[in-house]
Protein backbone atom coordinates (compact mmCIF):
# COMPACT_ATOMS: atom_id res chain seq x y z
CA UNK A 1 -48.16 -12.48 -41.69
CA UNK A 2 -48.03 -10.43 -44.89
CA UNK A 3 -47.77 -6.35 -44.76
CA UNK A 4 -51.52 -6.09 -45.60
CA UNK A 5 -52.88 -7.86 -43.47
CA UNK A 6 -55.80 -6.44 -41.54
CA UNK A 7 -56.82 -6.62 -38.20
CA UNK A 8 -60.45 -5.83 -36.87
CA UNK A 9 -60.18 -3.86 -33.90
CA UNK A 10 -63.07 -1.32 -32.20
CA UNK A 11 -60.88 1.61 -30.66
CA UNK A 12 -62.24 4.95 -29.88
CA UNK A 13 -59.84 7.96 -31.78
CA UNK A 14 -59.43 11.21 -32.26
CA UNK A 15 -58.96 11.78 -36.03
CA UNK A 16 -57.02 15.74 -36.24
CA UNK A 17 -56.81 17.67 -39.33
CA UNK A 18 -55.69 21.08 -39.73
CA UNK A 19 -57.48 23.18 -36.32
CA UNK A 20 -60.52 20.42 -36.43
CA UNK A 21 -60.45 17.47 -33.99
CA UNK A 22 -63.43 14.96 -33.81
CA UNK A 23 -64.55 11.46 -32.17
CA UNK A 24 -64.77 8.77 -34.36
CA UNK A 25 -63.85 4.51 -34.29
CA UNK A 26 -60.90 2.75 -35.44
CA UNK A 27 -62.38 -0.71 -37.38
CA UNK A 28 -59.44 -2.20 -38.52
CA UNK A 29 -55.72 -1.67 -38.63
CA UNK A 30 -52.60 -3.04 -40.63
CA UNK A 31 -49.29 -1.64 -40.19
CA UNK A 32 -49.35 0.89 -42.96
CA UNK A 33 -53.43 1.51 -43.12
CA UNK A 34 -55.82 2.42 -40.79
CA UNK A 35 -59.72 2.06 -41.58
CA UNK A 36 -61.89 4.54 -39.16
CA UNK A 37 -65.36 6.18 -39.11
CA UNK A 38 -66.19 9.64 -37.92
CA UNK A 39 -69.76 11.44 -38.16
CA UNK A 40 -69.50 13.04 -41.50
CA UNK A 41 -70.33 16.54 -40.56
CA UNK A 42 -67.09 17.50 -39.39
CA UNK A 43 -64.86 16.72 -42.84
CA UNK A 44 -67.30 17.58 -45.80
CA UNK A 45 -64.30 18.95 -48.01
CA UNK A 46 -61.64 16.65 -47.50
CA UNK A 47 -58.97 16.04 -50.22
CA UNK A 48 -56.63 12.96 -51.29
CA UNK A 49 -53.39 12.97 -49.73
CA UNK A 50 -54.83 15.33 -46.96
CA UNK A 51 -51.96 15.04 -44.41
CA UNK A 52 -54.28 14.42 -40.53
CA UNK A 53 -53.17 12.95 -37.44
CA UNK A 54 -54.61 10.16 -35.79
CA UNK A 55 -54.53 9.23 -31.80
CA UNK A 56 -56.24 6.22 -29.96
CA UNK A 57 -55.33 4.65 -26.68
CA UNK A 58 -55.18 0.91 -27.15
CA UNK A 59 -54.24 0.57 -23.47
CA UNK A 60 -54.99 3.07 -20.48
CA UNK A 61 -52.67 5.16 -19.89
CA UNK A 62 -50.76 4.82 -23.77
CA UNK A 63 -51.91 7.06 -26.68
CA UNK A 64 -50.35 6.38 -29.99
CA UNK A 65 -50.10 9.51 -32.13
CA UNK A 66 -49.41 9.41 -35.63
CA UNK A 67 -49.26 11.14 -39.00
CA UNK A 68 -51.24 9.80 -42.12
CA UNK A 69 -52.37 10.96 -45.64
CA UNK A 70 -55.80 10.08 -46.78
CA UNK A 71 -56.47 7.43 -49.25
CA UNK A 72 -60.14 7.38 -49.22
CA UNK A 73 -63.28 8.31 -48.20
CA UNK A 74 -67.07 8.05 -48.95
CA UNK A 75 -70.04 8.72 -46.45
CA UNK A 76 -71.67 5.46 -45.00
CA UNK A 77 -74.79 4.71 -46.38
CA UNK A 78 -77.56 3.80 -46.20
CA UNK A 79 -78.09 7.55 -44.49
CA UNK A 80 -74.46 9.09 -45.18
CA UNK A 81 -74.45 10.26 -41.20
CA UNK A 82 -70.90 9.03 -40.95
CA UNK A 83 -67.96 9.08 -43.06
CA UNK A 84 -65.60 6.03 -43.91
CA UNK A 85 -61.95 6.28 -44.82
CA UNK A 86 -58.71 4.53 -45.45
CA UNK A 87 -55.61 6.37 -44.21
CA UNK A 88 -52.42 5.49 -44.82
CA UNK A 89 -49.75 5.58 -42.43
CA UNK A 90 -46.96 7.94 -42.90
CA UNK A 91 -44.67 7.83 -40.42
CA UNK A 92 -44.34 5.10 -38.47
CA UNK A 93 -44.26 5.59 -34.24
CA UNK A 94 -41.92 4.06 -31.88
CA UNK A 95 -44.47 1.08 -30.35
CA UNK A 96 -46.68 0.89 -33.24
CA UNK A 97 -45.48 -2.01 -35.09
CA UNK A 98 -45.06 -3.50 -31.44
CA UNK A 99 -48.68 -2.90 -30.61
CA UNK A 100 -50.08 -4.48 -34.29
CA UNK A 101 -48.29 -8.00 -33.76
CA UNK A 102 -49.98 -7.97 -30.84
CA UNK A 103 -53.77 -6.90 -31.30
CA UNK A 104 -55.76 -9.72 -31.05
């Protein structure tokens, strides 16, 4: 399986930047990249590069808990109530690359 590849996945996350923490939906992973959605109020002046944090629980009971940088990100059309964007993985957590060879 190359690097890039993507998964589709549907996992609930918290996406953290700076003091500001808010819901939002993992679609797809890869094992640097992550693709997510959040409601776009929360993040109306974010930045390229922005370092965040991202945490999901893929299992009860685990929560994987990383640092990214943001790629990209646009609001959703057609009525821009949600934001989409591609972070990339910085650092890479003990069980993550475990955890994407194994999503389904």
């Amino acid at each position: 399986m190359s690097p890039l590849s993507k998964k589709l996945v549907r996992f609930k996350a918290e996406l953290v930047i700076g003091n500001y923490t808010c819901c939002g939906f993992i679609e797809n992973i890869s094992e640097y990249e992550v693709y997510l959605v959040t409601p776009v109020f929360y993040f109306d002046s974010l930045t390229l590069e922005m370092p965040l944090e991202i945490r999901f629980s893929p299992v009860p009971g685990e929560t994987l808990n990383f640092p990214c940088k943001l790629k990209w990100s646009y609001k959703t059309p057609p009525h821009g109530l949600t934001s989409s964007m591609g972070v990339q993985i910085v650092e890479h957590i003990p069980g993550y690359k475990n955890f994407f060879h194994t999503v389904q």
